[in-house]
Protein backbone atom coordinates (compact mmCIF):
# COMPACT_ATOMS: atom_id res chain seq x y z
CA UNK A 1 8.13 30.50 32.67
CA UNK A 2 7.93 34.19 31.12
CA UNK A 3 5.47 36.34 32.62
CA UNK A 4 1.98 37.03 30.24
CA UNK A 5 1.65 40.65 29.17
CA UNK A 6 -1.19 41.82 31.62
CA UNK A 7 0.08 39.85 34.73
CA UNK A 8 0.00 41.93 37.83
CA UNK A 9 3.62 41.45 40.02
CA UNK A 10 4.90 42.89 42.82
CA UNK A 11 8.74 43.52 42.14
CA UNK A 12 11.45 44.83 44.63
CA UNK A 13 14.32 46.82 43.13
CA UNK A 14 16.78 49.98 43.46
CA UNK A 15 18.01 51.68 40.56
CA UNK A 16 21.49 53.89 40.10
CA UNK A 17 22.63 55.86 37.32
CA UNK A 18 25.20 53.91 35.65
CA UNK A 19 27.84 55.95 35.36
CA UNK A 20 28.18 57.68 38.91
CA UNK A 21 26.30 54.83 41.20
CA UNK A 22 23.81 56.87 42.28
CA UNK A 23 20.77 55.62 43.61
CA UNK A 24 17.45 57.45 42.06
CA UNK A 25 14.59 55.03 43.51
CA UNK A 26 14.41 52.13 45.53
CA UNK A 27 11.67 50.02 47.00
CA UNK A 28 13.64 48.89 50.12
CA UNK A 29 13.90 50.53 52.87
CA UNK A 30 17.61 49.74 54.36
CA UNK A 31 19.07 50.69 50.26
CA UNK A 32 16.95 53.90 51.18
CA UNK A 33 18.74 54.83 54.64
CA UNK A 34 21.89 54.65 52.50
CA UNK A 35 21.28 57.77 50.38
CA UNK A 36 19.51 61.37 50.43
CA UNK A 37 16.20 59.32 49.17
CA UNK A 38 14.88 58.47 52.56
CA UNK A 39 11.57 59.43 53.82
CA UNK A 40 10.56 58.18 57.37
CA UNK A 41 7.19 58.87 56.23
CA UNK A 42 6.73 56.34 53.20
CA UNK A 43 5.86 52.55 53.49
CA UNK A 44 9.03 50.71 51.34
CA UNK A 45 7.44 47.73 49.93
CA UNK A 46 7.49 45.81 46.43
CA UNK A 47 5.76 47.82 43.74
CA UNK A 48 3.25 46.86 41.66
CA UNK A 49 3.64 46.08 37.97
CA UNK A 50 1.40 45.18 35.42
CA UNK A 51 3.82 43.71 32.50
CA UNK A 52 3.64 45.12 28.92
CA UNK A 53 1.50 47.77 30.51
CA UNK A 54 3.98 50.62 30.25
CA UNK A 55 3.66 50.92 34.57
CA UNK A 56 7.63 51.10 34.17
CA UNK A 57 10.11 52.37 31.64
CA UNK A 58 10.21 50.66 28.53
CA UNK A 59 13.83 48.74 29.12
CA UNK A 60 12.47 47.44 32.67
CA UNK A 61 9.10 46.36 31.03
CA UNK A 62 10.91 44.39 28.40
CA UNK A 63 13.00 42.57 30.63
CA UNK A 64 9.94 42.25 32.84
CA UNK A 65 8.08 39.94 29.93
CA UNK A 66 10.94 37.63 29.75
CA UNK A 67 11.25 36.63 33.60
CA UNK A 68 9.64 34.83 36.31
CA UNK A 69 8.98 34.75 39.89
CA UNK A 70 11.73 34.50 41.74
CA UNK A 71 13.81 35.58 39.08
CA UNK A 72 16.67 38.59 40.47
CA UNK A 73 18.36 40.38 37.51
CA UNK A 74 20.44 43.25 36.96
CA UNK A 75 18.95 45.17 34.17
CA UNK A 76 20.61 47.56 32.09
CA UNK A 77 18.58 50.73 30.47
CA UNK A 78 19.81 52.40 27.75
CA UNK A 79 18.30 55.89 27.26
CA UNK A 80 16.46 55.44 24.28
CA UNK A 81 14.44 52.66 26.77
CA UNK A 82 14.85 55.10 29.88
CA UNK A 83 14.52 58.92 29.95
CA UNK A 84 14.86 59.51 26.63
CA UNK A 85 18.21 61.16 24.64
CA UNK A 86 19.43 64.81 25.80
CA UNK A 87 17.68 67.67 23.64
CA UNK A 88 19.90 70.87 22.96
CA UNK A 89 16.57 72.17 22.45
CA UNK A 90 14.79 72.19 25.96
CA UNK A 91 17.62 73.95 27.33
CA UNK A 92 16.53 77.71 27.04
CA UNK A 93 17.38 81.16 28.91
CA UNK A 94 15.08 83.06 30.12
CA UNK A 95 14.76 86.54 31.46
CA UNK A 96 15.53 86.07 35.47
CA UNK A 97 12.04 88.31 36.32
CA UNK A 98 10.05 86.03 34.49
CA UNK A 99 10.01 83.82 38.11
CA UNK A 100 8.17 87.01 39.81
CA UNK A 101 8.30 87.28 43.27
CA UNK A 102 10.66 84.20 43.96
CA UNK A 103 13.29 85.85 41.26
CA UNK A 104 16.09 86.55 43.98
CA UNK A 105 16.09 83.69 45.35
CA UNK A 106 16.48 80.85 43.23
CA UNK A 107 19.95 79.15 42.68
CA UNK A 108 21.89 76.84 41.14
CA UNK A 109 20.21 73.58 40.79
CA UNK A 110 16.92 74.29 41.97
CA UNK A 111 13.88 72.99 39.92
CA UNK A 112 11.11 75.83 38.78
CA UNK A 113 7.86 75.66 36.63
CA UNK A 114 7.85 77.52 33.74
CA UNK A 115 4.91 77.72 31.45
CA UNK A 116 3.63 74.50 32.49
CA UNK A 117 6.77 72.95 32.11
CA UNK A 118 9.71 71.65 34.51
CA UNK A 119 12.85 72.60 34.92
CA UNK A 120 15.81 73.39 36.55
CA UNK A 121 18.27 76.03 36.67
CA UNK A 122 21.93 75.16 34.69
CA UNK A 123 23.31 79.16 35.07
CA UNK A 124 22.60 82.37 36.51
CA UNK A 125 24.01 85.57 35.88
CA UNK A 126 23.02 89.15 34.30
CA UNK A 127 19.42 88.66 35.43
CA UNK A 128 19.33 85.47 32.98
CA UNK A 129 18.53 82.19 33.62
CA UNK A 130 19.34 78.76 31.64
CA UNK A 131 16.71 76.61 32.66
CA UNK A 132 17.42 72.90 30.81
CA UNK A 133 13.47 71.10 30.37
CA UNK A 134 15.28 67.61 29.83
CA UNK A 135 14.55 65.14 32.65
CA UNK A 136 17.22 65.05 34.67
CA UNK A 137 17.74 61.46 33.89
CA UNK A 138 18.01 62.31 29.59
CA UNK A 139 20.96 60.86 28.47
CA UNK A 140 21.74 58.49 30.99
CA UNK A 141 22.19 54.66 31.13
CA UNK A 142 20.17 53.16 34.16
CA UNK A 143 20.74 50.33 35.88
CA UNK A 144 17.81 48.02 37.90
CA UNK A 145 18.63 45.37 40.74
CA UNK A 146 15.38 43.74 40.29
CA UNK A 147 13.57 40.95 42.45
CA UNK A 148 10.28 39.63 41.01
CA UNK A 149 8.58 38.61 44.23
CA UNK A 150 5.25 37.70 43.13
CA UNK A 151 3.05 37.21 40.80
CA UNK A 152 -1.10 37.96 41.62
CA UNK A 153 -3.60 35.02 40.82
CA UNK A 154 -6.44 35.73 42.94
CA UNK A 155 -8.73 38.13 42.97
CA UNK A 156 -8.95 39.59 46.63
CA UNK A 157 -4.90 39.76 45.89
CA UNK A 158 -5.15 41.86 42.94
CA UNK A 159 -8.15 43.91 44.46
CA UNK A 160 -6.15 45.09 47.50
CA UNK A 161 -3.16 45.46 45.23
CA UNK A 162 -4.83 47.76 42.83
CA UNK A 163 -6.49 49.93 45.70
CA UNK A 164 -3.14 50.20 47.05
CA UNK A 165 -2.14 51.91 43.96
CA UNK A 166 -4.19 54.88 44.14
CA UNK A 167 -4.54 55.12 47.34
CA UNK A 168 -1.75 54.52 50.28
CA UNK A 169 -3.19 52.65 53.30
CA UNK A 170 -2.28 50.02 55.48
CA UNK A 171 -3.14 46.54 54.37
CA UNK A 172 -5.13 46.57 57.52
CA UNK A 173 -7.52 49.46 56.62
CA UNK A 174 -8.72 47.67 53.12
CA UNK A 175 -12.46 46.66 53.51
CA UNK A 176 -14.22 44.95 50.55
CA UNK A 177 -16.42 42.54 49.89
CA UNK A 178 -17.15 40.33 46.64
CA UNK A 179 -19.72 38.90 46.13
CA UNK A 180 -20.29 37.11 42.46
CA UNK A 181 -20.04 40.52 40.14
CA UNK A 182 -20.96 42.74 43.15
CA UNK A 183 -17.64 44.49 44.99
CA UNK A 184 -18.33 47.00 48.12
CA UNK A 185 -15.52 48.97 49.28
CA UNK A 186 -15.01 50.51 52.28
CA UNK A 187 -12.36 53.52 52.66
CA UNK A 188 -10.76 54.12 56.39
CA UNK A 189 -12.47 58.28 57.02
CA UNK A 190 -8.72 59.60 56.57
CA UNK A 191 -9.11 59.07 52.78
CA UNK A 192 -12.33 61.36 52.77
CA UNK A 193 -10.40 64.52 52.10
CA UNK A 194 -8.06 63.84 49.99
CA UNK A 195 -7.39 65.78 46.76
CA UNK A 196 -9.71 64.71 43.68
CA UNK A 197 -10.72 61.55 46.00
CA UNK A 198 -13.26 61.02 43.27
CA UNK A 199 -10.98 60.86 40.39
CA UNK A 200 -8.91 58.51 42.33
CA UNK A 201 -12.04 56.36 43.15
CA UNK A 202 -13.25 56.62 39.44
CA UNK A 203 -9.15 55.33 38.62
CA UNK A 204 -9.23 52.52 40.90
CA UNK A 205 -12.87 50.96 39.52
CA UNK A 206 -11.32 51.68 35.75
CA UNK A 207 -8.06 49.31 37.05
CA UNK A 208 -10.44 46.58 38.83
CA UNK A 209 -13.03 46.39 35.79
CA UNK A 210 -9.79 46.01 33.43
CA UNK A 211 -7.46 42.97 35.75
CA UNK A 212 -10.45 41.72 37.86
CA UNK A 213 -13.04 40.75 34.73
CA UNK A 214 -15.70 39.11 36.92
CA UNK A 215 -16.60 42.15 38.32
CA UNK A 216 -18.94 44.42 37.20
CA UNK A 217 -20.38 46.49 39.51
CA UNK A 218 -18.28 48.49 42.11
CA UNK A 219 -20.01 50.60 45.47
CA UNK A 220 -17.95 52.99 47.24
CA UNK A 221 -18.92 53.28 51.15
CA UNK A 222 -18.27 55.74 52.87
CA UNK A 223 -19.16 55.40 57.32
CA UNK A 224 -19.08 58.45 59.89
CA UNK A 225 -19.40 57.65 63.66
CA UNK A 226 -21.05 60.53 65.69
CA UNK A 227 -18.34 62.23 67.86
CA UNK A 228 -18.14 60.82 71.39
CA UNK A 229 -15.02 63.18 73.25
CA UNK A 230 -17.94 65.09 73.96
CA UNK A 231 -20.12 63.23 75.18
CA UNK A 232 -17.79 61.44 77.42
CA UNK A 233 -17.01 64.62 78.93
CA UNK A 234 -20.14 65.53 80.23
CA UNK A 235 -20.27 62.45 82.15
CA UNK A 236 -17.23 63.12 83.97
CA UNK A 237 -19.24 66.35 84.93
CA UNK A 238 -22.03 64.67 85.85
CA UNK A 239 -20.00 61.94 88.04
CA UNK A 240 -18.42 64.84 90.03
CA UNK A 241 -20.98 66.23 92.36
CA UNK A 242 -21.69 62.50 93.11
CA UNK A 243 -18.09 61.63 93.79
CA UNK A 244 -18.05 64.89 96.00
CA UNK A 245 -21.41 63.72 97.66
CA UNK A 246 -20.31 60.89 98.75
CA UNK A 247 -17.06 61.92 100.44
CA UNK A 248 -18.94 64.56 102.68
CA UNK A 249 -21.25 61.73 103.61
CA UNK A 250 -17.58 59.63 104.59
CA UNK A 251 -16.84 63.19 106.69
CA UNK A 252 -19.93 63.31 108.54
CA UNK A 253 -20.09 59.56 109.31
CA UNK A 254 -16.58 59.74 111.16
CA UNK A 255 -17.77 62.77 113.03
């Protein structure tokens, strides 16, 4: 049965560039190992997808609304549906001073911001630079090796899922309660710091008001525990005049 526009899956898949095989993403870990992509430090696990939503480029959505779970499929993604066509037009040379400080040492290759744009660097020679603004997947055919693993019914599922999204914790550290329209959430201390936190909390209500109807109020908690290194410390400096009491005492017994 076809999956509804709107309905939240969890899909496994690696994706090459048709034409030369390579691998650009991958959700799996041991496809990962295989190529330049690997991070030690990332958690490989199915991504979540909300059909029709526009979550993943247009050809993969598409296919996406006519599949089910379980379904694997090799889909093909033309660039009209991918990255978009090649435009003569983004690829521009520029003045090699224009990147300041870090002019000298640029090369080949190398992706630079320019005027709130990216890029990355085609040719370099007579203190010019041709810098091409086209994503570097423009123009190519895609392919997906996709694996719809699951679809999410319930709502703690989608909940966790959706926190998940914003903000990358174990399954472990996600603490929430609902409760009729009433949802508490409590973030592990780690997340405290992080960069725009609140726009990422105010992200993560918008996605549970819009897949999780029922509720309608959401309270972020955040929980400090008082220090205790200290603390401990200073009863290890307390315990050793006592300890050093009491073995004098041993001395003067055996005398």
């Amino acid at each position: 049965m076809p999956l509804e526009k709107g309905s939240l899956v969890l899909v496994d898949y690696t994706a090459k560039v048709k034409d030369t095989n390579e691998v650009f993403e991958t959700t799996r870990e041991e496809e990962a190992k295989k190529t330049d992509l690997y991070d030690p430090t990332r958690k490989y696990e199915p991504r979540l997808v909300s059909v029709g939503e526009a979550w993943v480029l247009k050809g993969l959505d598409e296919a996406l609304a006519k599949a089910g779970v379980g379904d694997k499929m090799n889909v093909e993604v033309t660039p009209d549906k991918g990255f978009g066509e090649r435009d003569p037009n983004k690829v521009r040379m520029i003045p090699q001073r224009k990147l300041g400080d870090k002019a000298d040492e640029v090369r080949v290759g190398d992706v630079v911001e320019l005027d709130d744009r990216t890029g990355i660097i085609r040719y370099i020679g007579s203190g010019r630079l041709q810098v091409d603004f086209n994503h570097r997947l423009a123009g190519k055919t895609l392919v997906y090796d996709v694996n719809v693993i699951k679809k999410l019914d319930t709502d703690n599922d989608k909940i966790t899922a959706l926190i998940k999204r914003r903000i990358p914790i174990e399954d472990a550290k996600i603490k929430f309660n609902l409760s009729g329209a009433n949802l508490d959430m409590e973030l592990p201390e780690e997340t405290y710091l992080a960069e725009g936190l609140q726009i990422i909390k105010r992200a993560v209500a918008n996605d549970i008001f819009k897949f999780v109807p029922a509720v309608k109020n959401i309270k972020f908690i955040e929980s400090y525990a008082a220090p205790q290194p200290a603390a401990t410390a200073e009863k290890k400096e307390e315990a050793k005049p006592a300890a050093a009491a009491a073995t004098e005492a041993k001395a003067e017994a055996a005398k």
